[in-house]
C-alpha atoms as a PDB file:
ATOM      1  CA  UNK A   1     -71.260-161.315-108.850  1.00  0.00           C
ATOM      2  CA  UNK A   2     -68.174-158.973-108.267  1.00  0.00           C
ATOM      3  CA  UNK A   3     -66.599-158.964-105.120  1.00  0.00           C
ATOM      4  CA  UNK A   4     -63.168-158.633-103.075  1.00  0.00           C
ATOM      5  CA  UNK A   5     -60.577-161.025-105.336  1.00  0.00           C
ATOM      6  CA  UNK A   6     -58.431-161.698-102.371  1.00  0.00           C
ATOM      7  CA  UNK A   7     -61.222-162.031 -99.998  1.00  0.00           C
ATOM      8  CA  UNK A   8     -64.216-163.016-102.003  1.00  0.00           C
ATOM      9  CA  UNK A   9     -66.173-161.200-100.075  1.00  0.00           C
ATOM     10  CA  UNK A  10     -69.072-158.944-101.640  1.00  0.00           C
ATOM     11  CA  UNK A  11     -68.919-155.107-101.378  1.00  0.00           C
ATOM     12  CA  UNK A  12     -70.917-153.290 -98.872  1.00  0.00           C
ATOM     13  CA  UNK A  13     -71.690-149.556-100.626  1.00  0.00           C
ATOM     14  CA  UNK A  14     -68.429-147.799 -98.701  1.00  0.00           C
ATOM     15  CA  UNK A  15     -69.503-149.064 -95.294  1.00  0.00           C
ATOM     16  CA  UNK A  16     -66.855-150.220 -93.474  1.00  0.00           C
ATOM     17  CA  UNK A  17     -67.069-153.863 -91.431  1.00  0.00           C
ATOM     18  CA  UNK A  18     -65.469-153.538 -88.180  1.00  0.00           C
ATOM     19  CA  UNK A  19     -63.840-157.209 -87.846  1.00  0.00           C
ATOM     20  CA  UNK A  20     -63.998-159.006 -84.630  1.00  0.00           C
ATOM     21  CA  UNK A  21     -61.190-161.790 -83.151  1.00  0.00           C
ATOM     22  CA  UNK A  22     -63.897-164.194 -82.159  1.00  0.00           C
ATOM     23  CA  UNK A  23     -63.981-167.022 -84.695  1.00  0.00           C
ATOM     24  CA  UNK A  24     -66.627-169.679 -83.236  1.00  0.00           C
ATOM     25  CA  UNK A  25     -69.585-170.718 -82.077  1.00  0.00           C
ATOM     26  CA  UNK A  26     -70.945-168.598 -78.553  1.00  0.00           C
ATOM     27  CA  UNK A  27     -73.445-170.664 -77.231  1.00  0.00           C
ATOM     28  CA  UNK A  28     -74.421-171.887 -74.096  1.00  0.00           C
ATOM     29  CA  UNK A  29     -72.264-175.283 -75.268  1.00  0.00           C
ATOM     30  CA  UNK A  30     -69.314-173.162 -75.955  1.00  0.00           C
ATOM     31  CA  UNK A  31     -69.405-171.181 -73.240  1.00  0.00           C
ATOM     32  CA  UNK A  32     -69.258-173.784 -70.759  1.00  0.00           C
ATOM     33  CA  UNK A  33     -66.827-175.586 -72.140  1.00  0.00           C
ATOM     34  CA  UNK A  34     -64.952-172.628 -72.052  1.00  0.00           C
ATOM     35  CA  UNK A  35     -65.289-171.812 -68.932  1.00  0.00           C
ATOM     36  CA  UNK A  36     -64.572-175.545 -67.711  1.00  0.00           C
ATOM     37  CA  UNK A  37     -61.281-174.679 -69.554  1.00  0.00           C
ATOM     38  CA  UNK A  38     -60.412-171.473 -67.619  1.00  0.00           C
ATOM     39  CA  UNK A  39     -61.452-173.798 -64.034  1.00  0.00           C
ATOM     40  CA  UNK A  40     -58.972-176.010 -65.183  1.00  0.00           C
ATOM     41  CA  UNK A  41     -56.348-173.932 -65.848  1.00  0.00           C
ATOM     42  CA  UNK A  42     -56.431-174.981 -69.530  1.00  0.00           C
ATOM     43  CA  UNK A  43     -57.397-171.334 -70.821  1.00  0.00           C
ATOM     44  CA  UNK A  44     -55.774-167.998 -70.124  1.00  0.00           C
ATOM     45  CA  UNK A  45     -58.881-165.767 -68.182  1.00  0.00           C
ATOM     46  CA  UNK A  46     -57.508-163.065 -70.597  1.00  0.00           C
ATOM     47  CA  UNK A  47     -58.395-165.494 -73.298  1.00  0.00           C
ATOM     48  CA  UNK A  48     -61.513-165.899 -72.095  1.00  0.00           C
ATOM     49  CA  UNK A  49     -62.265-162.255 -71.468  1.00  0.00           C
ATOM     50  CA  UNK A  50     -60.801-161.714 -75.219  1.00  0.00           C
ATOM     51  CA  UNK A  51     -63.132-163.866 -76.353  1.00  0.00           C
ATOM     52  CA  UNK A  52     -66.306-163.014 -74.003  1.00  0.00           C
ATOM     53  CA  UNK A  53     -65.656-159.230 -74.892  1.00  0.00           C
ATOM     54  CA  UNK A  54     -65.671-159.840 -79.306  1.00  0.00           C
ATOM     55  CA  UNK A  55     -69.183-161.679 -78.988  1.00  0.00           C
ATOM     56  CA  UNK A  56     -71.825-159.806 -78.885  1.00  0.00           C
ATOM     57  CA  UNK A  57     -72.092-157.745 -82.444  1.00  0.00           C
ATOM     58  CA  UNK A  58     -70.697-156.804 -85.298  1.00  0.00           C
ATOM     59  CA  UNK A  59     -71.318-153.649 -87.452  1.00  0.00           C
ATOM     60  CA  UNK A  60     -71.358-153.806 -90.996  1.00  0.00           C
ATOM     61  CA  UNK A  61     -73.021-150.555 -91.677  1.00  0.00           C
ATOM     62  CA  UNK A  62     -76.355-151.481 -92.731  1.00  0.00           C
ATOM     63  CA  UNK A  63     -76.620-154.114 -90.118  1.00  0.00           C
ATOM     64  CA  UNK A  64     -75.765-155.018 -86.591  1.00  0.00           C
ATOM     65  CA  UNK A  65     -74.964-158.911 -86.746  1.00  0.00           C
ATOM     66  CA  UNK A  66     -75.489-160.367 -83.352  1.00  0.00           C
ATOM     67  CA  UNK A  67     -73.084-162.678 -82.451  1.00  0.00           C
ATOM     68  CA  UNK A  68     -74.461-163.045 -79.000  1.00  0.00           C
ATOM     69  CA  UNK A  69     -78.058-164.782 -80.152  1.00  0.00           C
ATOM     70  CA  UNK A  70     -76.939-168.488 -79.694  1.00  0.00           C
ATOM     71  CA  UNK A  71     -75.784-167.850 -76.776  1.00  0.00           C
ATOM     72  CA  UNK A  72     -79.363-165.990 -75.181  1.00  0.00           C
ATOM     73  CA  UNK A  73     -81.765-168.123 -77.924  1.00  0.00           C
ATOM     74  CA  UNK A  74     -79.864-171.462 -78.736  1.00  0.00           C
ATOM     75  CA  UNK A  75     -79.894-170.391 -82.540  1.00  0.00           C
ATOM     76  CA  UNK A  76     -77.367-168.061 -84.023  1.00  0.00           C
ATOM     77  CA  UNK A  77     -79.272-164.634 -85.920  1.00  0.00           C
ATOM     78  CA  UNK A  78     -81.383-165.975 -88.466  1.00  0.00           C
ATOM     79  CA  UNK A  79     -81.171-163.926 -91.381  1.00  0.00           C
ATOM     80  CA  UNK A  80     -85.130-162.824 -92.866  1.00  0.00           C
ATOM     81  CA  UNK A  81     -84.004-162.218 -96.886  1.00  0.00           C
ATOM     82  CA  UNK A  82     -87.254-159.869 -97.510  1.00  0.00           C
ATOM     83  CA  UNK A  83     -87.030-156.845 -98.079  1.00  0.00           C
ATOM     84  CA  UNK A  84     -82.778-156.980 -97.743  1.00  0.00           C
ATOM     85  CA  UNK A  85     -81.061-156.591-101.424  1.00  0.00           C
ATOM     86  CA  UNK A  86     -79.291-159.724-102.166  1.00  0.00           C
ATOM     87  CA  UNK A  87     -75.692-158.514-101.467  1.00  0.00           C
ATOM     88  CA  UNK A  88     -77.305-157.416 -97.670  1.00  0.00           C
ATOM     89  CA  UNK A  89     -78.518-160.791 -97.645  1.00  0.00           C
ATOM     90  CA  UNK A  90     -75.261-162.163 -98.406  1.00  0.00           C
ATOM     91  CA  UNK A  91     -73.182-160.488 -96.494  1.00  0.00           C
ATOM     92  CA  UNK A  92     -74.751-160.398 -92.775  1.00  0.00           C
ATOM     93  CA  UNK A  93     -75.149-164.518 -93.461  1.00  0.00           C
ATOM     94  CA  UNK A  94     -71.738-164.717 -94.222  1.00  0.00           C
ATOM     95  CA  UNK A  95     -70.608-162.900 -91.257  1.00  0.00           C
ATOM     96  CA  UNK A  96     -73.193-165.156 -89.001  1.00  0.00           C
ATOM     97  CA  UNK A  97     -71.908-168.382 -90.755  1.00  0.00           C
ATOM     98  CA  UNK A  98     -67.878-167.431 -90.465  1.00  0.00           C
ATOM     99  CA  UNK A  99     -68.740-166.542 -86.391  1.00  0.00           C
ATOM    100  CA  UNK A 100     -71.096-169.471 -85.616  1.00  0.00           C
ATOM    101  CA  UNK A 101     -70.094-172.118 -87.987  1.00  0.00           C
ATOM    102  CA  UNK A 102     -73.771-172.528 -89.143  1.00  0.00           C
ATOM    103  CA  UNK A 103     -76.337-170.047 -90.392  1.00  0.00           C
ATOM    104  CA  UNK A 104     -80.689-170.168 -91.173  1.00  0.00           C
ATOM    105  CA  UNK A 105     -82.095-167.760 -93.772  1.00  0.00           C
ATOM    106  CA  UNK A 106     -85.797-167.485 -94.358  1.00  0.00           C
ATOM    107  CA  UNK A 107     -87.674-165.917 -96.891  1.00  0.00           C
ATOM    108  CA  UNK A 108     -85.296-166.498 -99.731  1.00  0.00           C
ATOM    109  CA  UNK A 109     -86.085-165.829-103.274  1.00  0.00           C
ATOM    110  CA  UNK A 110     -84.657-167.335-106.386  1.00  0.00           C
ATOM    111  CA  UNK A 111     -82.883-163.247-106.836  1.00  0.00           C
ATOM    112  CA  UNK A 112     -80.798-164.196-103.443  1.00  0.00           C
ATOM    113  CA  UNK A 113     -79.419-167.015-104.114  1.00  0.00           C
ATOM    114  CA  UNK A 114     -76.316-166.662-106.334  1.00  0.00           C
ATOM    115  CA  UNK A 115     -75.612-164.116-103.845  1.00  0.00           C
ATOM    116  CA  UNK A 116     -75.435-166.041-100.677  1.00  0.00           C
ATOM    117  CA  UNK A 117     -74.271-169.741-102.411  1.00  0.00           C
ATOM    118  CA  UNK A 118     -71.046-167.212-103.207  1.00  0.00           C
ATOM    119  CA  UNK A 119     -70.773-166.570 -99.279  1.00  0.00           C
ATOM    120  CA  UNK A 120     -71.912-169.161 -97.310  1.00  0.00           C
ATOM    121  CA  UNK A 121     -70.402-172.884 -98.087  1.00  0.00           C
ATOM    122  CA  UNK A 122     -72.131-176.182 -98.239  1.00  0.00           C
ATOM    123  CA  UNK A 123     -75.576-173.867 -98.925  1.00  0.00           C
ATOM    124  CA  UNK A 124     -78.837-175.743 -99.120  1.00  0.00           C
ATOM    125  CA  UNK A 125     -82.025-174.515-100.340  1.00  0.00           C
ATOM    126  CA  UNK A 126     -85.947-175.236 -99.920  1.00  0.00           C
ATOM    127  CA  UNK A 127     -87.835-173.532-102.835  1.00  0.00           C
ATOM    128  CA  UNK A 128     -90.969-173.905-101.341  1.00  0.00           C
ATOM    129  CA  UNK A 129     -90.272-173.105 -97.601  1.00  0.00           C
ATOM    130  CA  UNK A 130     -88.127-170.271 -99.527  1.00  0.00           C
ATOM    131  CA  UNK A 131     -85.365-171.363 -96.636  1.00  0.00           C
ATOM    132  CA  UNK A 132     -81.604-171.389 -97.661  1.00  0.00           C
ATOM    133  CA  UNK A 133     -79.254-172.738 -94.625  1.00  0.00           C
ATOM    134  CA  UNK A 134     -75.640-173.945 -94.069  1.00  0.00           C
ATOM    135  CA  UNK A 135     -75.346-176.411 -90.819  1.00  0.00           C
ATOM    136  CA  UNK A 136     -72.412-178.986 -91.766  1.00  0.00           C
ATOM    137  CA  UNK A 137     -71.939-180.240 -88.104  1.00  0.00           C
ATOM    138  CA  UNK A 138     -75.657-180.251 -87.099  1.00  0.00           C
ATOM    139  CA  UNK A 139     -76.955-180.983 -83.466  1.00  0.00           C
ATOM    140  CA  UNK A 140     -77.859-184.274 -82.437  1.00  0.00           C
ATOM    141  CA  UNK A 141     -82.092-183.985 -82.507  1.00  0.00           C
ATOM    142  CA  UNK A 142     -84.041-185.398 -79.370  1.00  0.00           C
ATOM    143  CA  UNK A 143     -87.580-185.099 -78.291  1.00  0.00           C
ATOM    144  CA  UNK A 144     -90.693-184.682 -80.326  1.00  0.00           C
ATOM    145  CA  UNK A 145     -92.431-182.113 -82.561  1.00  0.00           C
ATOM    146  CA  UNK A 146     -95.413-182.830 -84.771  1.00  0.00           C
ATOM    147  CA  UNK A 147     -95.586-180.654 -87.615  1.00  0.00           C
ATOM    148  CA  UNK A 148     -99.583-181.309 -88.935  1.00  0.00           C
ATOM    149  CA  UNK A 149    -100.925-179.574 -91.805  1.00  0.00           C
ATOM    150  CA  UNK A 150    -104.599-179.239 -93.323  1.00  0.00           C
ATOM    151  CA  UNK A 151    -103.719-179.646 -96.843  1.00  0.00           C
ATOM    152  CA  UNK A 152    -101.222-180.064 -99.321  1.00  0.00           C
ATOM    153  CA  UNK A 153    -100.962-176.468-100.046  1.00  0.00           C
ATOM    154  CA  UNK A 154    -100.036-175.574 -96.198  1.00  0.00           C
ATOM    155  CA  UNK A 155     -97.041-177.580 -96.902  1.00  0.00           C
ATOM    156  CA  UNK A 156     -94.501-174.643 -97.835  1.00  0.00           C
ATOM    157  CA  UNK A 157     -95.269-173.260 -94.472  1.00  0.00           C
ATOM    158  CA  UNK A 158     -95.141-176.354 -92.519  1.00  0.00           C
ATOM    159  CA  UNK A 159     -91.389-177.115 -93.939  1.00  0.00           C
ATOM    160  CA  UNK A 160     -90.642-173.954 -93.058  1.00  0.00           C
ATOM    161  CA  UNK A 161     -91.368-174.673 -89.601  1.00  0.00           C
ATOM    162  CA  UNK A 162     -90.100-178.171 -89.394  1.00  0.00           C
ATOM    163  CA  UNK A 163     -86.694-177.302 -91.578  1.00  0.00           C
ATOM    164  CA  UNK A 164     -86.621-174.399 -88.393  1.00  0.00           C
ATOM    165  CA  UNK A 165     -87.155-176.767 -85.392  1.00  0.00           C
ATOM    166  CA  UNK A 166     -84.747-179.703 -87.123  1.00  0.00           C
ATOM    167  CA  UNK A 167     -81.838-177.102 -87.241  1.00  0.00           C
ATOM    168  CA  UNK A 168     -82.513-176.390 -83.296  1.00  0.00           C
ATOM    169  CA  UNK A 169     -82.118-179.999 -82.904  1.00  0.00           C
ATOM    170  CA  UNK A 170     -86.076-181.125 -82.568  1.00  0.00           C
ATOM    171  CA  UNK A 171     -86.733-184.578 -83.966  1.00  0.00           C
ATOM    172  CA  UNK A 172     -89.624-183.617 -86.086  1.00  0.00           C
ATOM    173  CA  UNK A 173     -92.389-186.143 -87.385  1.00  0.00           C
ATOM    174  CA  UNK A 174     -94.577-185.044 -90.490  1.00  0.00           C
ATOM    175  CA  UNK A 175     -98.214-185.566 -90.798  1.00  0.00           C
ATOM    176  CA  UNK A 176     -99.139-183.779 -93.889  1.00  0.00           C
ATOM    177  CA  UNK A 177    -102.837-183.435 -95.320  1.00  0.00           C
ATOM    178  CA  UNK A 178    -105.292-184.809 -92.462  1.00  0.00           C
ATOM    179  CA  UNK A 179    -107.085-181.900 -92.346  1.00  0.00           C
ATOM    180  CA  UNK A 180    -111.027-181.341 -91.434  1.00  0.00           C
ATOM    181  CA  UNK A 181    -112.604-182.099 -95.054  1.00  0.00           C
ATOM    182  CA  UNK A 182    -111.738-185.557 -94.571  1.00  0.00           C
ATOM    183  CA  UNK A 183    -111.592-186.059 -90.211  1.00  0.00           C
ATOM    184  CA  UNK A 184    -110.897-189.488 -90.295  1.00  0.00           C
ATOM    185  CA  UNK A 185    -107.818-189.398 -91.901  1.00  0.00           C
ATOM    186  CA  UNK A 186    -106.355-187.758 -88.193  1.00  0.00           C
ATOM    187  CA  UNK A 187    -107.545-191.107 -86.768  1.00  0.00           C
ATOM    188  CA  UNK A 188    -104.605-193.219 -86.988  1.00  0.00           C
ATOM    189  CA  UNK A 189    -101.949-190.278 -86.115  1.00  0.00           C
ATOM    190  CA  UNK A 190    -103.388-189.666 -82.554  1.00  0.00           C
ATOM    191  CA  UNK A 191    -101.041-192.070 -81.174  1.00  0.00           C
ATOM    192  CA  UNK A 192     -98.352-190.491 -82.519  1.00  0.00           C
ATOM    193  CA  UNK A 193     -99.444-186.973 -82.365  1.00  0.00           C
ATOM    194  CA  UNK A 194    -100.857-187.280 -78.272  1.00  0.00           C
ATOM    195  CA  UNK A 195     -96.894-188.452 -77.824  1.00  0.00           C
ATOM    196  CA  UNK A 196     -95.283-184.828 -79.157  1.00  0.00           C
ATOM    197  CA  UNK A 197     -94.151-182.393 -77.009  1.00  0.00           C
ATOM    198  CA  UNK A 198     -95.376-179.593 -78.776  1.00  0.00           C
ATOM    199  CA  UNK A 199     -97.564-179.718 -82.024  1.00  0.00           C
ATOM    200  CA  UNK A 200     -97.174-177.457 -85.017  1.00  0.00           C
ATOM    201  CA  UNK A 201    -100.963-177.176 -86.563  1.00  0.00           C
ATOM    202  CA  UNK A 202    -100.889-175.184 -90.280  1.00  0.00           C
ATOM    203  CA  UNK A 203    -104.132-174.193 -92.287  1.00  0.00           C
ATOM    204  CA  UNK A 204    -105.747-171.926 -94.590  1.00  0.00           C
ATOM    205  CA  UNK A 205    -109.236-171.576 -95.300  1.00  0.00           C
ATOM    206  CA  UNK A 206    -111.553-171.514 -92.412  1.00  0.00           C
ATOM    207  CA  UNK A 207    -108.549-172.616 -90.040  1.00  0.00           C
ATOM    208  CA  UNK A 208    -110.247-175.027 -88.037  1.00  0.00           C
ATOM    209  CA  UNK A 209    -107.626-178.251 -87.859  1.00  0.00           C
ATOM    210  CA  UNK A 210    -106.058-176.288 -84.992  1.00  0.00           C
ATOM    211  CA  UNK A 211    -108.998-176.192 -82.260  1.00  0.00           C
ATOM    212  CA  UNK A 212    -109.589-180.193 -84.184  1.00  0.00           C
ATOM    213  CA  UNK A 213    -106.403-181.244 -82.705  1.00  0.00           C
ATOM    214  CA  UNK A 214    -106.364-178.529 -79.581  1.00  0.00           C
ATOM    215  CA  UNK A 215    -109.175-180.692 -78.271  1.00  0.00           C
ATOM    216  CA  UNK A 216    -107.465-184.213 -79.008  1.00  0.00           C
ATOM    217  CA  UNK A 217    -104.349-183.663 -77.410  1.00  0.00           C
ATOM    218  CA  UNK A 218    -102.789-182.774 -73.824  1.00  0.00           C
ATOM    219  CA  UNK A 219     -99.720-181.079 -75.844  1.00  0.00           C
ATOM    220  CA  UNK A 220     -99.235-177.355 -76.950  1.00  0.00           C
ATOM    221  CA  UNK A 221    -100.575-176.569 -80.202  1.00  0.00           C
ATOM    222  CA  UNK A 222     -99.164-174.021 -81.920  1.00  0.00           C
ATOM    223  CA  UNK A 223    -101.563-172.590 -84.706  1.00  0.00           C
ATOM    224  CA  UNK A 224     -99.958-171.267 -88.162  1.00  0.00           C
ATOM    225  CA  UNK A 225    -103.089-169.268 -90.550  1.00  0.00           C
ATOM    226  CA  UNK A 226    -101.617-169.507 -94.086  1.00  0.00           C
ATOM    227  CA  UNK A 227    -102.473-167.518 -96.529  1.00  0.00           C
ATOM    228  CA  UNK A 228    -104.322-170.459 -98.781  1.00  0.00           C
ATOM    229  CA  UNK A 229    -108.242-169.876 -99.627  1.00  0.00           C
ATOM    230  CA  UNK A 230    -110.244-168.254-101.985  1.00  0.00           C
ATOM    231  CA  UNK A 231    -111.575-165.096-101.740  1.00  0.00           C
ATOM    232  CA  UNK A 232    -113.090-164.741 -98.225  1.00  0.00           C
ATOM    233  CA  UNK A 233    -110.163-166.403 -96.692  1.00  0.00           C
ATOM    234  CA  UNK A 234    -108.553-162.305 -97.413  1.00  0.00           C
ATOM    235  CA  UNK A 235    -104.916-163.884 -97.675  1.00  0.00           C
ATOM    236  CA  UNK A 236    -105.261-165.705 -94.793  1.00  0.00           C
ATOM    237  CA  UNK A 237    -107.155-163.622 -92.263  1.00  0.00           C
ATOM    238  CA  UNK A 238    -110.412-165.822 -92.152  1.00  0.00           C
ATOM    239  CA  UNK A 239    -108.319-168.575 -90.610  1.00  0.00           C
ATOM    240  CA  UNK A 240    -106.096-166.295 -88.468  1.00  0.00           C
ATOM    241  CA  UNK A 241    -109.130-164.670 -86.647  1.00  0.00           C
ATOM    242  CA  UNK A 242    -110.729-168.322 -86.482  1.00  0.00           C
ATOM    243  CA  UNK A 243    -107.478-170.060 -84.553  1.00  0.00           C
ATOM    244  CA  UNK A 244    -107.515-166.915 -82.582  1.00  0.00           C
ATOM    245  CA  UNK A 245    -111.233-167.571 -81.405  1.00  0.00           C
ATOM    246  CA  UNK A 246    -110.511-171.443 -80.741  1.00  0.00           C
ATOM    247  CA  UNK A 247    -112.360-172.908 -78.052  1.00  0.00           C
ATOM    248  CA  UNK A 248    -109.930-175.596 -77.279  1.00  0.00           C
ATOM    249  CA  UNK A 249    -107.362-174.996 -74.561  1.00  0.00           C
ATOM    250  CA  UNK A 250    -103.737-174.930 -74.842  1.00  0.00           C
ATOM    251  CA  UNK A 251    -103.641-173.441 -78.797  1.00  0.00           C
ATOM    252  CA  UNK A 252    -101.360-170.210 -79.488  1.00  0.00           C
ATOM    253  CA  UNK A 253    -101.062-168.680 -82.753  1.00  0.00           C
ATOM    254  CA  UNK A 254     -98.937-167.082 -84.775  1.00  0.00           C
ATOM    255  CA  UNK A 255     -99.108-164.761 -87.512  1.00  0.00           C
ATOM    256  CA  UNK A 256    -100.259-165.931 -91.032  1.00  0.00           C
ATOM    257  CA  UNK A 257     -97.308-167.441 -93.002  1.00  0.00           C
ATOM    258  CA  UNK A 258     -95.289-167.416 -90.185  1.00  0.00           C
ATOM    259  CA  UNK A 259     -93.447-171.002 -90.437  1.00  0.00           C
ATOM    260  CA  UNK A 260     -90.281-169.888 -88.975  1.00  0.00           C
ATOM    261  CA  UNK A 261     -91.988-168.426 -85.733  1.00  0.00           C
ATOM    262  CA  UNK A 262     -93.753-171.692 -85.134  1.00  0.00           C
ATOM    263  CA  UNK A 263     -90.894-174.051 -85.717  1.00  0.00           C
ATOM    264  CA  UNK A 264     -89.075-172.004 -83.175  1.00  0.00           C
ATOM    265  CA  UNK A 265     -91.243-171.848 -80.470  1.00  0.00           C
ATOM    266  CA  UNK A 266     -92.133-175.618 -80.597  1.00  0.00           C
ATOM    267  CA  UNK A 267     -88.306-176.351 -80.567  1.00  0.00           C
ATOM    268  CA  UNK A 268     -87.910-174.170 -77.569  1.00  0.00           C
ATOM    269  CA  UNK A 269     -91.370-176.078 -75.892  1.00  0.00           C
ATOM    270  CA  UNK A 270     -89.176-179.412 -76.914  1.00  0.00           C
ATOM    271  CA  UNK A 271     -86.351-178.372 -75.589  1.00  0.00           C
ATOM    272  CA  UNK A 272     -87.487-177.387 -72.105  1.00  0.00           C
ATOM    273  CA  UNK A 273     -89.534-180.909 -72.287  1.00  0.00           C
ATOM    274  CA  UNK A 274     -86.353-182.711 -72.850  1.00  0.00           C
ATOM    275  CA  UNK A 275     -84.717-181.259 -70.255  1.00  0.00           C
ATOM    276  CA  UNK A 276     -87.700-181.688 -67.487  1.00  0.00           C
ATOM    277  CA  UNK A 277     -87.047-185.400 -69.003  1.00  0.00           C
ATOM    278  CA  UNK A 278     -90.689-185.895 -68.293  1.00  0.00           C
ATOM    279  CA  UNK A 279     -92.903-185.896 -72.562  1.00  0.00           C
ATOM    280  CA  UNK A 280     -96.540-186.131 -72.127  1.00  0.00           C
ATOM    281  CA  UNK A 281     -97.467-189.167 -72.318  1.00  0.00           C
END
């Protein structure tokens, strides 16, 4: 792919990048070891301010890259391929990955990868969660998420989620085809999955594995529809409309497909779990 021979950085179609001086992470670890720097006289406050003030975005033209996401979320941007041409794709993960040392990128397709394994170093790549990400100092996981799926064929999805929650730091635990056609086989996981902090549930078809587990468990369930099923299923909807009419308590959903959204939220559920220091038992 051509690009910049000093920089190696891909063209943008004439729009012009305005640089910023901030070269690291800005998260809520950074910050606060910054600003344990500045109390102890180790840091310039016009450092700090330098720093503080180059944070927040970045415009490349076609995109605003938010700088300031790790710091509000605890995840730098994550960059959603679809629809973006692979040289978009490209370039706003390079710019996340240069300011925040790491970068997540969902919805990748084969046509997007030359492009982005030219910008990003150290890129790895999930065919079937269609994830591409770049984390070479990643966070130390704690806590518990249970990532569940109905069948074999809601697995794409469920990596997606559980590739998502692992690069917030989650511990994730896998519990892959268990779902209602054969009920027993959830038997000897309810141990394990009563002990998560938050559950990840994925299924196609009628949906029903969510409101299965919903009523087994004490923990948030977060229901994923996928888009697997014959013709009634309509791409997913069938199961979508049946998580949203669960009778068991404590199930959310998200939207059909949506792996990424589910990993996140569980992560966040984990991580406000850890900190309370208190997992259901």
């Amino acid at each position: 792919m051509p690009g910049d021979a000093a920089t190696g950085r891909i063209p943008t179609r004439g729009y012009q990048s305005r640089a910023l001086p901030y070269n690291g992470t800005m998260d809520r670890d950074a910050l606060r070891e910054m600003l344990a720097r500045v109390a102890a006289g180790a840091m310039p406050i016009d450092d700090a301010l330098a720093r503080m003030e180059s944070a927040p975005f970045e415009a490349l033209g076609f995109a605003n890259v938010d700088h300031h996401r790790a710091l509000r979320d605890g995840l730098p941007e994550v960059v959603l391929a679809m629809g973006k041409t692979p040289k978009q794709t490209a370039a706003i993960a390079h710019r996340v990955y240069e300011r925040a040392g790491r970068v997540l990128v969902t919805r990748v397709e084969p046509a997007h990868l030359e492009a982005l394994r030219a910008q990003v170093p150290g890129l790895q790549w999930d065919e079937d969660a269609r994830l591409a990400w770049s984390d070479p100092s990643p966070r130390p996981l704690s806590g518990n998420v249970a990532v569940v799926t109905a069948g074999t064929s809601d697995i794409p999805v469920a990596e997606e989620a559980a590739i998502t929650a692992t690069m917030i730091g989650a511990k994730v635990n896998r519990f892959y085809d268990i779902g209602v056609a054969g009920l027993h086989r959830i038997g000897p996981h309810m141990t394990a999955l009563r002990e998560a902090n938050a559950l990840v549930v994925v299924a196609g078809m009628e949906g029903a594995l969510p409101s299965v587990v919903g009523g087994l468990v004490q923990n948030p369930v977060i229901a994923v529809p996928t888009s697997v099923g014959y013709g009634a299923a309509f791409g997913g909807l069938a199961a979508l409309l049946g998580m949203l009419n669960s009778c068991a308590t404590g199930v959310s959903v998200v939207n059909i497909d949506n792996g990424f959204g589910a990993g996140y939220l569980a992560a966040t559920i984990n991580r406000l779990a850890v900190a309370a220091g208190s997992p259901p038992k």
